[in-house]
Protein backbone atom coordinates (compact mmCIF):
# COMPACT_ATOMS: atom_id res chain seq x y z
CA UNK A 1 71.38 125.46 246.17
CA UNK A 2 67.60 125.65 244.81
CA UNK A 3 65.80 122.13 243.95
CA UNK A 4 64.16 121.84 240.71
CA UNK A 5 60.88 120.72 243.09
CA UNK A 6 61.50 124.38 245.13
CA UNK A 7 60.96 127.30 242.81
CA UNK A 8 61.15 130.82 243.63
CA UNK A 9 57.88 133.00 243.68
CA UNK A 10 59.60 134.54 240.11
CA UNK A 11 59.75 131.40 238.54
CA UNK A 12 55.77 130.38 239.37
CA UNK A 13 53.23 130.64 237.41
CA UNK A 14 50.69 130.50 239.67
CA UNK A 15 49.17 133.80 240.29
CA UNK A 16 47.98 132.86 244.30
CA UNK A 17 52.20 132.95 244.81
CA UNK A 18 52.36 136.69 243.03
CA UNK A 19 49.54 138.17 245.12
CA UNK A 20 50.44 136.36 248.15
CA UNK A 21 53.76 138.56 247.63
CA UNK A 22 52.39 141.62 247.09
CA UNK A 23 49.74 141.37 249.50
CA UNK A 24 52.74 140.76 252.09
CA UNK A 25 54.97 143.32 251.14
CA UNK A 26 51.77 146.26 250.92
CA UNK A 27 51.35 144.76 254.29
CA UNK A 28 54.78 145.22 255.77
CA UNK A 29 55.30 148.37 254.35
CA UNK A 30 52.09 149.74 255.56
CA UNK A 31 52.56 148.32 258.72
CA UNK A 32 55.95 150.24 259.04
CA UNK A 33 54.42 153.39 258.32
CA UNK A 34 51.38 152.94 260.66
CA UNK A 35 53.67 151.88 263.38
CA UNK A 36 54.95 155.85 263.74
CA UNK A 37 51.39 156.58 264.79
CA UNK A 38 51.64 153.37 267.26
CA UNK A 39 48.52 151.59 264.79
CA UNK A 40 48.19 148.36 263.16
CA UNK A 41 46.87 148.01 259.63
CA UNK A 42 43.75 146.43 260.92
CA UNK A 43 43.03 149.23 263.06
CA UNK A 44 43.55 151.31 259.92
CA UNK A 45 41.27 149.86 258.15
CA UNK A 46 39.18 150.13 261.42
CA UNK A 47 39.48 153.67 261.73
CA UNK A 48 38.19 154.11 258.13
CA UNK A 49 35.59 152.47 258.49
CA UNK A 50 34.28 154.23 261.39
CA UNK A 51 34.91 157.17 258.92
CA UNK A 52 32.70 156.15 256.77
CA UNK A 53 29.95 154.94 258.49
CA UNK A 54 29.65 157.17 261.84
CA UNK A 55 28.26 154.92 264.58
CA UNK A 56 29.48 151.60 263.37
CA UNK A 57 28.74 148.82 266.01
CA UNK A 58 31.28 145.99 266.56
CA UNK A 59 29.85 143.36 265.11
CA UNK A 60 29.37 145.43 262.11
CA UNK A 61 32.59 146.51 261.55
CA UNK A 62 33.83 142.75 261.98
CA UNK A 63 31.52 141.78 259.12
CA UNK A 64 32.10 144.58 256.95
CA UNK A 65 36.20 144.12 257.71
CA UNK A 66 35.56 140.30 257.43
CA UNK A 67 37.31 139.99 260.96
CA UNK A 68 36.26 137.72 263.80
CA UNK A 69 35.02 139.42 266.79
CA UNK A 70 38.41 139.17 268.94
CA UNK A 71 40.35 140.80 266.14
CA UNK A 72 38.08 143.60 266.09
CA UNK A 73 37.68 143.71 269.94
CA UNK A 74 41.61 143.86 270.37
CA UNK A 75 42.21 146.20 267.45
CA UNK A 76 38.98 148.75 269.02
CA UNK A 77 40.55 148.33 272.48
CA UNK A 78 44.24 149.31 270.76
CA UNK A 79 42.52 152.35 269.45
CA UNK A 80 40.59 153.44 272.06
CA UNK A 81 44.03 153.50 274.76
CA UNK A 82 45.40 155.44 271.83
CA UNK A 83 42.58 158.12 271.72
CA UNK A 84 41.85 157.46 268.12
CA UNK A 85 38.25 156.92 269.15
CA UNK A 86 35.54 156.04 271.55
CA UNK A 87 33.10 153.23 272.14
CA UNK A 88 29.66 153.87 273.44
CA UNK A 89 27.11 150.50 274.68
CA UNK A 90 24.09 150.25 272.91
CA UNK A 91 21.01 151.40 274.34
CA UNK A 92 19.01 148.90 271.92
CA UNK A 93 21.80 146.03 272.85
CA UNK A 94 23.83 146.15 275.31
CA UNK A 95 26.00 143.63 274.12
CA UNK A 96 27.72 146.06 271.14
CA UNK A 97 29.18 149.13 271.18
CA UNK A 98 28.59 152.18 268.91
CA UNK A 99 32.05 153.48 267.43
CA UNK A 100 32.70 157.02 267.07
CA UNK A 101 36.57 158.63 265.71
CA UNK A 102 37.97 161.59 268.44
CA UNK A 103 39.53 164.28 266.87
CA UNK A 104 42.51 162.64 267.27
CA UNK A 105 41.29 159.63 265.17
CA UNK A 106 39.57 162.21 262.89
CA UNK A 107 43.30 163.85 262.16
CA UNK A 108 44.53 160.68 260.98
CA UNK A 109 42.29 160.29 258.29
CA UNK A 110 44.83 162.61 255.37
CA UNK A 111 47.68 160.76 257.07
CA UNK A 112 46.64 157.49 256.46
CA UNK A 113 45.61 158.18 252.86
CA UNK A 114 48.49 159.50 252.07
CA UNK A 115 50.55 156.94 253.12
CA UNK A 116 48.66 154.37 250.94
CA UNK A 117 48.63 157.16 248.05
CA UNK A 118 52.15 157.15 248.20
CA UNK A 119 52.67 153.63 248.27
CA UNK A 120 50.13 153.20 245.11
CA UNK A 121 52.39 155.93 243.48
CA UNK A 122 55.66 154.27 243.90
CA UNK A 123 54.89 151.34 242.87
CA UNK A 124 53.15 152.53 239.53
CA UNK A 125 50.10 151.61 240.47
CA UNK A 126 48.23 154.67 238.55
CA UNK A 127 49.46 153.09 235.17
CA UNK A 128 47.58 150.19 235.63
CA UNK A 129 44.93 149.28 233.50
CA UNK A 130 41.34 150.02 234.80
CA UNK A 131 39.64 147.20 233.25
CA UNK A 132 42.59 144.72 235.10
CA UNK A 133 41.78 146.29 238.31
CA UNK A 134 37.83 145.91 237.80
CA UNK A 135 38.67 142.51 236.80
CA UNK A 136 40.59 141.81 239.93
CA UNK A 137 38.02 143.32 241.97
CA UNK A 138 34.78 141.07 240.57
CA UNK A 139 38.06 137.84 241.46
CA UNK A 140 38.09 138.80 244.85
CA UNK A 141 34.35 139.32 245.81
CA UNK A 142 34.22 135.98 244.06
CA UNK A 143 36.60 134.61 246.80
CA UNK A 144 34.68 136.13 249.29
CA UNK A 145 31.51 134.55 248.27
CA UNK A 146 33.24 131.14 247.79
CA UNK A 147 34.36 131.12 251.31
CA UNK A 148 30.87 132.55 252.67
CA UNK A 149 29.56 129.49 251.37
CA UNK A 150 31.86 127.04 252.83
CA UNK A 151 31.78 128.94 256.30
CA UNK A 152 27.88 127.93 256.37
């Protein structure tokens, strides 16, 4: 029996409870997915982003990812075992590694996308508004910046 204090996430109005939802469900199904290829989500989103910028150190990709260090280092580690990519020391700092994508890693690229593309296309996420997903977009850098601020 459901309190009046205790209401469902389809009775709030509070749109933190919706995208907490959806993030968590994109993120479970996603995982799912990934998991046939023996990959995380975060080292997804790792492997793109060694995709798009070749030679991506560490630390970089922890900023860029907004991911602490160990995350990344576990996630890069994950990869590597897997023979998704390599990791190469610095010669200008030997305390960060340059990140390149194998073949292997490389191959995964279309599978990955298309996974997400099909997700986007069940869901209906083609028919949404442009101007609701540029609005959305300027909401979360927002959030970013308001929690760069309170991290200093």
């Amino acid at each position: 029996m459901k309190s009046e204090n205790n209401l469902t996430f389809k009775e709030s109005k509070h749109f933190a409870d919706t995208l907490y939802v959806f993030h968590k469900n994109h993120k479970n199904y996603l995982n799912y997915e990934f998991s046939k290829y023996n990959i995380s989500l975060i080292q997804v989103f790792c492997i793109f982003k060694i995709y798009e910028n070749e030679n991506i150190n560490q630390k970089d990709l922890a900023d860029d990812l907004i991911l602490t260090k160990g995350a990344i280092t576990k996630a890069i580690t994950k990869l590597e075992s897997e023979g998704y990519l390599t990791r190469e020391k610095l010669p200008e700092d030997k305390r960060y590694y340059s990140l390149r994508l194998t073949k292997k890693g490389e191959e995964l690229i279309p599978v990955m996308k298309e996974i997400n593309e099909r997700w986007e296309k069940e869901l209906g996420l083609d028919e949404v508004d442009p101007e609701f997903l540029e609005i959305f977009k300027r909401l979360t850098i927002k959030s970013i910046e308001m929690n760069e601020k309170r991290d200093i």
